[in-house]
Structure formats: C-alpha cells, structure tokens
C-alpha atoms as a PDB file:
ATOM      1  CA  UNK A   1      11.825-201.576 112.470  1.00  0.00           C
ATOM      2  CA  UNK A   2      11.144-198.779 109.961  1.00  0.00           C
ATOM      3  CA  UNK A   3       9.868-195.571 111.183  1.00  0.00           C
ATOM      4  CA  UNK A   4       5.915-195.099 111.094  1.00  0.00           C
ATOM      5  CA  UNK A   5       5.195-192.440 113.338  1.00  0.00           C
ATOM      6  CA  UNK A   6       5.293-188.827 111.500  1.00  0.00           C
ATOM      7  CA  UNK A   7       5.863-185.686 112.690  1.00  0.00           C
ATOM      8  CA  UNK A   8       2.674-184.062 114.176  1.00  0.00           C
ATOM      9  CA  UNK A   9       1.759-187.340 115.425  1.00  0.00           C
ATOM     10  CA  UNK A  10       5.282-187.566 117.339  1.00  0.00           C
ATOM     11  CA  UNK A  11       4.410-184.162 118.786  1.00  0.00           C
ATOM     12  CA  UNK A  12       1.466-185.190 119.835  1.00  0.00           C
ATOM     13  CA  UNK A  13       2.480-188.193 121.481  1.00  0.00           C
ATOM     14  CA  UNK A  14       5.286-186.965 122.909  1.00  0.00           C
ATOM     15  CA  UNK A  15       2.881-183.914 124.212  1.00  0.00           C
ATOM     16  CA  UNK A  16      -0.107-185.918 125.620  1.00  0.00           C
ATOM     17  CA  UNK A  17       2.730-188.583 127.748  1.00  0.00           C
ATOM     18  CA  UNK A  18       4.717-186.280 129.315  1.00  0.00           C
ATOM     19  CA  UNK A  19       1.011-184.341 130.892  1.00  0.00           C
ATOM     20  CA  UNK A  20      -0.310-187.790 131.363  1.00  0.00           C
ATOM     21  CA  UNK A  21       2.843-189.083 133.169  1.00  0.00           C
ATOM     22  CA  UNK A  22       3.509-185.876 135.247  1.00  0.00           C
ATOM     23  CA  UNK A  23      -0.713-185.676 135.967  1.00  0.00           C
ATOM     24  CA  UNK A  24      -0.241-189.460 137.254  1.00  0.00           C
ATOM     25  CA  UNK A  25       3.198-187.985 139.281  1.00  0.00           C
ATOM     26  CA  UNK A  26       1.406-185.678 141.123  1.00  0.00           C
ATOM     27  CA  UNK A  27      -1.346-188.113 141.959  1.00  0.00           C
ATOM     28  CA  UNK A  28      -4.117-186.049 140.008  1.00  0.00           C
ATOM     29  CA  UNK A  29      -5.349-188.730 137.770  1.00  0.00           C
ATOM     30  CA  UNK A  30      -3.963-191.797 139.803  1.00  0.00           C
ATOM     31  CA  UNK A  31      -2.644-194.806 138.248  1.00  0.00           C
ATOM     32  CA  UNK A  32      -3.910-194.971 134.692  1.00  0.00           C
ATOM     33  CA  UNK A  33      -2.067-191.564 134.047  1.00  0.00           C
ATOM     34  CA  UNK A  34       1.090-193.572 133.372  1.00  0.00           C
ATOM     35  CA  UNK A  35      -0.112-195.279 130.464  1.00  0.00           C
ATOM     36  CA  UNK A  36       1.345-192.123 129.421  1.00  0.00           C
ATOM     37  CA  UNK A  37       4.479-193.723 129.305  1.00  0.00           C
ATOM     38  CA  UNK A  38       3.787-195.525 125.968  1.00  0.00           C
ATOM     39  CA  UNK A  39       2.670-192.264 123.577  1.00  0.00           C
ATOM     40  CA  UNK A  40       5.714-190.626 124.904  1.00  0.00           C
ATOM     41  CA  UNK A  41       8.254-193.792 124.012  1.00  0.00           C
ATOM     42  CA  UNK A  42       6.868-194.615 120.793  1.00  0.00           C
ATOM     43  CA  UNK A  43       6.734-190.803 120.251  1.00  0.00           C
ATOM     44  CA  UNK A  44      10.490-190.670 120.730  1.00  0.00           C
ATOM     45  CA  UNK A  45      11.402-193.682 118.730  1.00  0.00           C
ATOM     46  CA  UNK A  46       9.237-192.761 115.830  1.00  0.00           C
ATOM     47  CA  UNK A  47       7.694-196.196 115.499  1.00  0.00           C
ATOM     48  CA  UNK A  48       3.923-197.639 116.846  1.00  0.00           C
ATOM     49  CA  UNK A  49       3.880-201.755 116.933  1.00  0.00           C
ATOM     50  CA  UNK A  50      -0.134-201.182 116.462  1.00  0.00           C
ATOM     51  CA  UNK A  51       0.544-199.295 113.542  1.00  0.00           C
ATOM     52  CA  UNK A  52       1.716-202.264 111.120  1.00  0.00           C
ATOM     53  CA  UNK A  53      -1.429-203.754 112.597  1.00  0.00           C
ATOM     54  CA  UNK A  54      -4.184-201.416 111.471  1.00  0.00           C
ATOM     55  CA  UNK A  55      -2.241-200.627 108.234  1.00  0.00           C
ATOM     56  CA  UNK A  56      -1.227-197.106 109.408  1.00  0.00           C
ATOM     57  CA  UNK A  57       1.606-195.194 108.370  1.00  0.00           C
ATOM     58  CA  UNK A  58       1.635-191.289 109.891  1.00  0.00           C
ATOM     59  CA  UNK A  59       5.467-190.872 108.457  1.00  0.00           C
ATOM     60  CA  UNK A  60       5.890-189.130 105.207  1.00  0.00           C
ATOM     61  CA  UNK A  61       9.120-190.721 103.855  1.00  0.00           C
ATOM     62  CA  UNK A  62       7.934-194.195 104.642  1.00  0.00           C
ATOM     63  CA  UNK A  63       4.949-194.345 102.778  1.00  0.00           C
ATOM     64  CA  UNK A  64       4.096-198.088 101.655  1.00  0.00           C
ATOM     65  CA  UNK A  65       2.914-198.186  98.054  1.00  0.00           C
END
C-alpha cells in the first residue's frame, strides 16, 4: 500500500474529520457527522482505497508515470 494522499490533501482530511467527528460528538449534526471518521484515518495513513480507483494520486513522491 503505497502512499497516495499528499500533503494539503492530508491536512485537509485530517481538518474536515476531526470538526465532523467532534460536530457529530456534541450531537450538532447527528449521526452522519461520524463519517468523519474516514477523512481523518486515511488522512493519517496517507493512503485513499478510492484513490487507485479514480486514477488519483495527490502525493508528490509517488507520482505514477
């Protein structure tokens, strides 16, 4: 499992699931909030299984030629 989630994009991921998840803790947004959980895993591991689907790559040193 090769890397394929950059930098910004980890950010971002890691960003967005932590407000989701905490917004779904607090019972703001209810139950879909912790969908959350999944940006802010495959933010941490630095890979996306629906990447390799859709042909995306977001991480600079494993760009497919």
């Amino acid at each position: 499992m090769k890397a394929n989630v950059g930098g910004i994009d980890r950010i971002l991921r890691i960003a967005v699931g932590i407000v989701l998840t905490a917004l779904a803790a607090m019972g703001i947004i209810g139950v879909w909030g912790w969908i959350g959980v999944v940006p802010f895993l495959t933010g941490l591991i630095g890979w996306c299984p629906a990447y390799p689907l859709l042909g995306m790559n977001t991480c600079p040193t494993n760009k497919q030629h």
